[in-house]
Protein backbone atom coordinates (compact mmCIF):
# COMPACT_ATOMS: atom_id res chain seq x y z
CA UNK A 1 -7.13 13.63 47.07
CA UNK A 2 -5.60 15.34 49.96
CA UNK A 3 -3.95 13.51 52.98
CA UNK A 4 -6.68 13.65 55.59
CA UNK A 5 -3.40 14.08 58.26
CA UNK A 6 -3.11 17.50 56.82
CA UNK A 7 -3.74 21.64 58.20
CA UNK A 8 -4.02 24.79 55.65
CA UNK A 9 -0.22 25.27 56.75
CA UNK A 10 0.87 22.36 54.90
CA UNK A 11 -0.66 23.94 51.51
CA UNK A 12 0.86 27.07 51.54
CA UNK A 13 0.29 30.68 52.11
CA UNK A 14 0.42 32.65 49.19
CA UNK A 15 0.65 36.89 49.20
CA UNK A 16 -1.28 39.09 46.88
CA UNK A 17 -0.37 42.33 46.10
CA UNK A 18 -3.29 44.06 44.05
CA UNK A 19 -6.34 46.30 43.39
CA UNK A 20 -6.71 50.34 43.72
CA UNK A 21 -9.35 52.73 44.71
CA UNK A 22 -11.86 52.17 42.20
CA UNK A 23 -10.31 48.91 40.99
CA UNK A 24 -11.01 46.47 44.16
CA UNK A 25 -12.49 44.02 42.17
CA UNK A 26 -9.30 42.90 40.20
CA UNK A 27 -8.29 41.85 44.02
CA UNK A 28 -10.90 39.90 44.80
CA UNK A 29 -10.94 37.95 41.62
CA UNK A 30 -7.55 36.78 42.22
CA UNK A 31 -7.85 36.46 45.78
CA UNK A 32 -10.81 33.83 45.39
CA UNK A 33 -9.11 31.87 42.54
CA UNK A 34 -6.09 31.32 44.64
CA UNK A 35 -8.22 29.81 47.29
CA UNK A 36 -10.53 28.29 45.27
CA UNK A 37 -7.38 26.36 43.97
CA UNK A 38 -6.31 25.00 46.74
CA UNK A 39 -3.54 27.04 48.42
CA UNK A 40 -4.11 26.80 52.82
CA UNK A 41 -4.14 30.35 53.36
CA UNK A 42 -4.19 33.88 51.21
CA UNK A 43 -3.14 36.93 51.96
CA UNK A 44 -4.08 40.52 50.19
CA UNK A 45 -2.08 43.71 50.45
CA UNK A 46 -4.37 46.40 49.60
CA UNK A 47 -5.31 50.38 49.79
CA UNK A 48 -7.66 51.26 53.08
CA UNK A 49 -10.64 51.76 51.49
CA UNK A 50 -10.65 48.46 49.53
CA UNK A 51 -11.39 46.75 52.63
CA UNK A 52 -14.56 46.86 53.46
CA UNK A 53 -15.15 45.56 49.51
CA UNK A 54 -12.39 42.12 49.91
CA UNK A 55 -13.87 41.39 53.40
CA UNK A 56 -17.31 41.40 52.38
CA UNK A 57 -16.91 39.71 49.14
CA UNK A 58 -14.00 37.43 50.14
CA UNK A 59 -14.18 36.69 54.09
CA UNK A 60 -11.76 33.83 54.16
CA UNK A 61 -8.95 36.35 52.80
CA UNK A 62 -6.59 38.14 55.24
CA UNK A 63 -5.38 41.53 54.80
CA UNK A 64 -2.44 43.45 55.05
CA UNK A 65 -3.36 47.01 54.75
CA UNK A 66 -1.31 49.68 53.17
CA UNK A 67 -0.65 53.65 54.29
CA UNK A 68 -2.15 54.81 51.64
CA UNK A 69 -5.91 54.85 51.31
CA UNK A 70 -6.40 54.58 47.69
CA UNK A 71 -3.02 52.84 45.95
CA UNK A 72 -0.11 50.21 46.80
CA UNK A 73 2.63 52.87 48.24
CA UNK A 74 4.29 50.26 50.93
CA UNK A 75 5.74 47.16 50.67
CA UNK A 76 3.88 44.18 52.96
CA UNK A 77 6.20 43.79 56.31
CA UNK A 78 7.31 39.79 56.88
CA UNK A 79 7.29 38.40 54.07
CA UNK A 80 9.32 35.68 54.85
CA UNK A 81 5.94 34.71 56.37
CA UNK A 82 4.32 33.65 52.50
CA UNK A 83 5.49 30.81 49.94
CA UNK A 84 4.69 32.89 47.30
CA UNK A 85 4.25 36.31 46.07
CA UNK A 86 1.42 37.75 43.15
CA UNK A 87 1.82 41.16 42.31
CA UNK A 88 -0.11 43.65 39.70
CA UNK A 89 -3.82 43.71 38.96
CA UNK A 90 -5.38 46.64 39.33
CA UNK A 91 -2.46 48.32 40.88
CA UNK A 92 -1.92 51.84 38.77
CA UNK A 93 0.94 53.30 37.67
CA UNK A 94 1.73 56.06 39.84
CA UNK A 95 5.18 56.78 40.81
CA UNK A 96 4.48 55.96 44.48
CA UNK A 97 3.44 52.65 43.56
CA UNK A 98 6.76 52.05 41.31
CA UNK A 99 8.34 52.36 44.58
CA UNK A 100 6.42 50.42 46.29
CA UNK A 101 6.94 47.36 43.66
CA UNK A 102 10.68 48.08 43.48
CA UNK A 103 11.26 47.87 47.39
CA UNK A 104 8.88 44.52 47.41
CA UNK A 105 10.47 43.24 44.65
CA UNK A 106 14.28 43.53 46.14
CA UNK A 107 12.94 42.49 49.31
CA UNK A 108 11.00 39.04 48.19
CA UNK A 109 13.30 36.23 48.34
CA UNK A 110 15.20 35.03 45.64
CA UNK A 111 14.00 31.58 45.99
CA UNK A 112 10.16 31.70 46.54
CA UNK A 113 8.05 31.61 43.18
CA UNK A 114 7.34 35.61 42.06
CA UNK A 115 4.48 36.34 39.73
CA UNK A 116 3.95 39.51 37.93
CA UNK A 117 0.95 40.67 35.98
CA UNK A 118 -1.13 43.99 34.63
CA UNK A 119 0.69 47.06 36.14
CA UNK A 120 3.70 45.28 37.08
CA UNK A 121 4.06 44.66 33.93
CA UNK A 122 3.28 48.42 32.29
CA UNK A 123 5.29 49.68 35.54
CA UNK A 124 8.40 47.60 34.52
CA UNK A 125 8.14 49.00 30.43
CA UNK A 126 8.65 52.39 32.23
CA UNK A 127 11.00 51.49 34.68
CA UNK A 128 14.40 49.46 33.12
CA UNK A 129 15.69 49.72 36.98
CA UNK A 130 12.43 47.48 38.25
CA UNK A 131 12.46 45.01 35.36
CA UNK A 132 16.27 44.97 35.93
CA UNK A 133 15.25 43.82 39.85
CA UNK A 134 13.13 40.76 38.49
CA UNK A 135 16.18 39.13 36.72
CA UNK A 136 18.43 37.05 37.48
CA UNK A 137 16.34 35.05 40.93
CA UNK A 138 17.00 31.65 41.87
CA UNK A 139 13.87 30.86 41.04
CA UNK A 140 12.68 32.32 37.71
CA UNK A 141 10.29 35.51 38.09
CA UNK A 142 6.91 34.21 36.27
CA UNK A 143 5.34 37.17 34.19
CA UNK A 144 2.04 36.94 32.44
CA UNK A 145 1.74 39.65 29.34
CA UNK A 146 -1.34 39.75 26.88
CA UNK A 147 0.01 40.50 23.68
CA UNK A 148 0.15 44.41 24.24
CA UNK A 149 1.40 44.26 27.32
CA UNK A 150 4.31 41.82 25.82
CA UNK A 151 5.24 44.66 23.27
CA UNK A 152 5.17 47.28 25.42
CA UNK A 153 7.55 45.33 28.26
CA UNK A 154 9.57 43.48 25.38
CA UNK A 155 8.90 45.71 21.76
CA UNK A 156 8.92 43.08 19.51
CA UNK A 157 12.01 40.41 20.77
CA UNK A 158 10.76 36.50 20.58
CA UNK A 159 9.62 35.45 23.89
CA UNK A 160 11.72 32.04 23.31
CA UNK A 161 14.64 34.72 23.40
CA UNK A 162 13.01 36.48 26.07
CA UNK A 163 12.96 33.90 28.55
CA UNK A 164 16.43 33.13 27.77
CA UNK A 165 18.00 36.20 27.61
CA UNK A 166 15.72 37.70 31.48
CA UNK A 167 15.93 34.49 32.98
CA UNK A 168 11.94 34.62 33.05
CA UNK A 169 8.84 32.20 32.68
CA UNK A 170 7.16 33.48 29.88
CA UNK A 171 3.36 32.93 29.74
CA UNK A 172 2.37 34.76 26.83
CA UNK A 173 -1.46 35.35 26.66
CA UNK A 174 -3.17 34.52 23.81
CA UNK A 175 -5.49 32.23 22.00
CA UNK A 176 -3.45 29.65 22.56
CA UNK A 177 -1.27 30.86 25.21
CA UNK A 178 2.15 29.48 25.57
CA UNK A 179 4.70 29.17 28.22
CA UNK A 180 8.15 30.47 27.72
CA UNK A 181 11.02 28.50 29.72
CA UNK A 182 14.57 29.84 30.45
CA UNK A 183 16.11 26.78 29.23
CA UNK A 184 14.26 27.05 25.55
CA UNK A 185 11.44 24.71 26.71
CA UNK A 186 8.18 26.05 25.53
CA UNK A 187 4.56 24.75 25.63
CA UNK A 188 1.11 25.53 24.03
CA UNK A 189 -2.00 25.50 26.28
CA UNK A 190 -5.07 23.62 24.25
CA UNK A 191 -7.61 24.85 26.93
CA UNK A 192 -9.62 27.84 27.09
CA UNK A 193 -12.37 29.77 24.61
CA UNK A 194 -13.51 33.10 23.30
CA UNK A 195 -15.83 33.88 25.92
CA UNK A 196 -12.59 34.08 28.41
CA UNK A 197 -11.66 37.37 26.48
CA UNK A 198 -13.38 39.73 29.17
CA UNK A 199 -12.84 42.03 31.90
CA UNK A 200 -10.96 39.70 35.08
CA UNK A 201 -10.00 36.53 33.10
CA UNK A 202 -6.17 37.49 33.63
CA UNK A 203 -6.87 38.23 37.60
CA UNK A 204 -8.62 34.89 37.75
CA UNK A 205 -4.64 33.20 36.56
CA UNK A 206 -3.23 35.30 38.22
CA UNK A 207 -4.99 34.13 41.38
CA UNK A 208 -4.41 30.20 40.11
CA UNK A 209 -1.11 30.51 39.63
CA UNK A 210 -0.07 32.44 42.96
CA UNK A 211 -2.57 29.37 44.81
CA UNK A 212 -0.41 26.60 42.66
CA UNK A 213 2.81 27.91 43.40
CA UNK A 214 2.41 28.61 47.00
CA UNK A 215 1.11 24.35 47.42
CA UNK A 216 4.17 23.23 45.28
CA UNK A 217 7.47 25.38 44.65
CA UNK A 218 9.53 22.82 43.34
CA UNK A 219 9.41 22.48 39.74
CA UNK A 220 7.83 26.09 39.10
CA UNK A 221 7.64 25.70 35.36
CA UNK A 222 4.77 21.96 35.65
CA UNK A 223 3.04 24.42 38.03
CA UNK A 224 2.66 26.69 35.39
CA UNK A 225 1.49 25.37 32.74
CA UNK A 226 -0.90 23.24 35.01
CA UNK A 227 -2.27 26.70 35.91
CA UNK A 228 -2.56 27.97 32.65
CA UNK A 229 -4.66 24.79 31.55
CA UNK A 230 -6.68 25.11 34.63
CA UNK A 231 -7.77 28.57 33.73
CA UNK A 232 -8.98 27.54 30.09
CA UNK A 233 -10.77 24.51 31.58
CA UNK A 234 -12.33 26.10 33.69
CA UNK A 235 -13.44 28.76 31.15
CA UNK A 236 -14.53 25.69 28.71
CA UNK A 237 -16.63 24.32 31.92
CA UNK A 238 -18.38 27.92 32.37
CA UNK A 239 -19.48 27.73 28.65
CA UNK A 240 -20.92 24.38 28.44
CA UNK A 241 -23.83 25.95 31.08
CA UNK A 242 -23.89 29.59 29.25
CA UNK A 243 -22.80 31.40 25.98
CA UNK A 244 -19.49 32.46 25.34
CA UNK A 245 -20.57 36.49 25.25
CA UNK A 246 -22.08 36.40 28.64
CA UNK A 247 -19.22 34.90 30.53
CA UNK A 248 -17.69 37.02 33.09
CA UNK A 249 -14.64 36.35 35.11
CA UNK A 250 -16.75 35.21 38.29
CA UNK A 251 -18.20 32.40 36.71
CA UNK A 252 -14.42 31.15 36.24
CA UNK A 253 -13.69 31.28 39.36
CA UNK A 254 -16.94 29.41 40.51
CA UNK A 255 -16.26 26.63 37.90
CA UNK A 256 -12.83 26.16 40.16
CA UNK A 257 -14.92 24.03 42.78
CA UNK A 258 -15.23 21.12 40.13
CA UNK A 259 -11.68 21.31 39.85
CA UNK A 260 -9.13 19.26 41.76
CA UNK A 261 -5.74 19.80 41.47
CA UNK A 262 -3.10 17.43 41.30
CA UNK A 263 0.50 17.83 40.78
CA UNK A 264 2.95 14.75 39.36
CA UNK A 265 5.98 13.89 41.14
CA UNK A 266 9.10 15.72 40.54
């Protein structure tokens, strides 16, 4: 349970970088599940006309709105303002958004927990220079590939060599996802079922992980892997009320209000 001698600044304000013309949704997803997991305050960088959508869907979410009407072509201004950074669903992969990520990414501090998903990821298999820019932090970059994502960014390296050799947290998406340390530490999430294979589920971990990280950013790696069991229990709550083939990555994100998270001490 929370102290009750406590404001949303003392749980962190985490920064989401995500959704396209057309692909607003993947925002909101992630938006709500870093809320809806406890961070104080969230923040959404997105396109002009994906406003209206996040603000009606999502009004608790701030936003930081980019030049460009329709895709992420400027990087957010202040952001030593945010205890963590989320960056990729539903971005694209046009070259002004490559940019964009590049400029954020050498810009973000070095120390504040950095998570990159979807179109980061495909961005960074184009671009060696911008996957180049997430090695080597403080405070390992945390990157979240479904399997072909991972070959795509990696071909077909180990991700126990992976981590290692990028100085990355691995969380390698699968049936039974597991989480890649720099040090050689791995672990295997037991969580989680079929139904979560649909359109969302990786915005919805996206979203816990950013809200995690931004509470707690000590320890990055425990926050991890309690994000990445979150996500499958939530996903095994949603199918104990419904079948596995009509789950859909809102009802995830609902199930997060039976959830309360807890970190151990460091």
């Amino acid at each position: 349970m929370r102290n009750p001698e406590t404001s949303k600044h003392d749980y962190g304000h985490g920064l989401l970088i995500a959704g396209a013309y057309g692909r607003c949704g993947c925002a909101i997803l992630a938006a709500r599940a870093a809320l809806r997991s406890g961070c104080g305050l969230v923040s959404v960088h997105l396109p002009a006309r994906c406003v209206d959508a996040i603000q009606t869907a999502f009004p608790e979410a701030m936003v930081d709105i980019d030049a460009d009407d329709r895709l992420f072509t400027t990087p957010p201004a202040h952001l030593e303002y945010y205890s963590a950074l989320a960056i990729g669903p539903g971005l694209g992969t046009d070259t002004a958004t490559q940019e964009a990520l590049l400029a954020t990414l050498r810009a973000w501090p070095q120390d504040k927990p950095l998570i990159l998903d979807a179109d980061a990821l495909n961005i960074m298999a184009l671009r060696p220079d911008i996957l180049a820019a997430a090695r080597g932090r403080a405070l390992p970059t945390l990157v979240t590939p479904h399997e072909r994502e991972y070959h795509r960014l990696f071909g077909e390296r180990e991700a126990t060599e992976v981590a290692k050799q990028e100085g990355m947290i691995v969380v390698r998406k699968a049936h039974r996802t597991r989480i890649y340390a720099p040090d050689g530490t791995v672990t295997e999430n037991h969580t989680g079922n079929a139904g979560m294979a649909t359109a969302g589920s990786g915005d919805v971990l996206t979203g816990i992980l950013l809200g995690i990280s931004a509470q707690k950013e000590s320890n990055l790696y425990e926050s991890v892997c309690l994000g990445v069991r979150i996500h499958g229990e939530i996903g095994d709550r949603a199918v104990k009320k419904q079948s596995q083939s009509s789950l859909v990555a809102s009802d995830m994100v609902e199930n997060l209000r039976l959830i309360e998270v807890e970190f151990t001490d460091d």
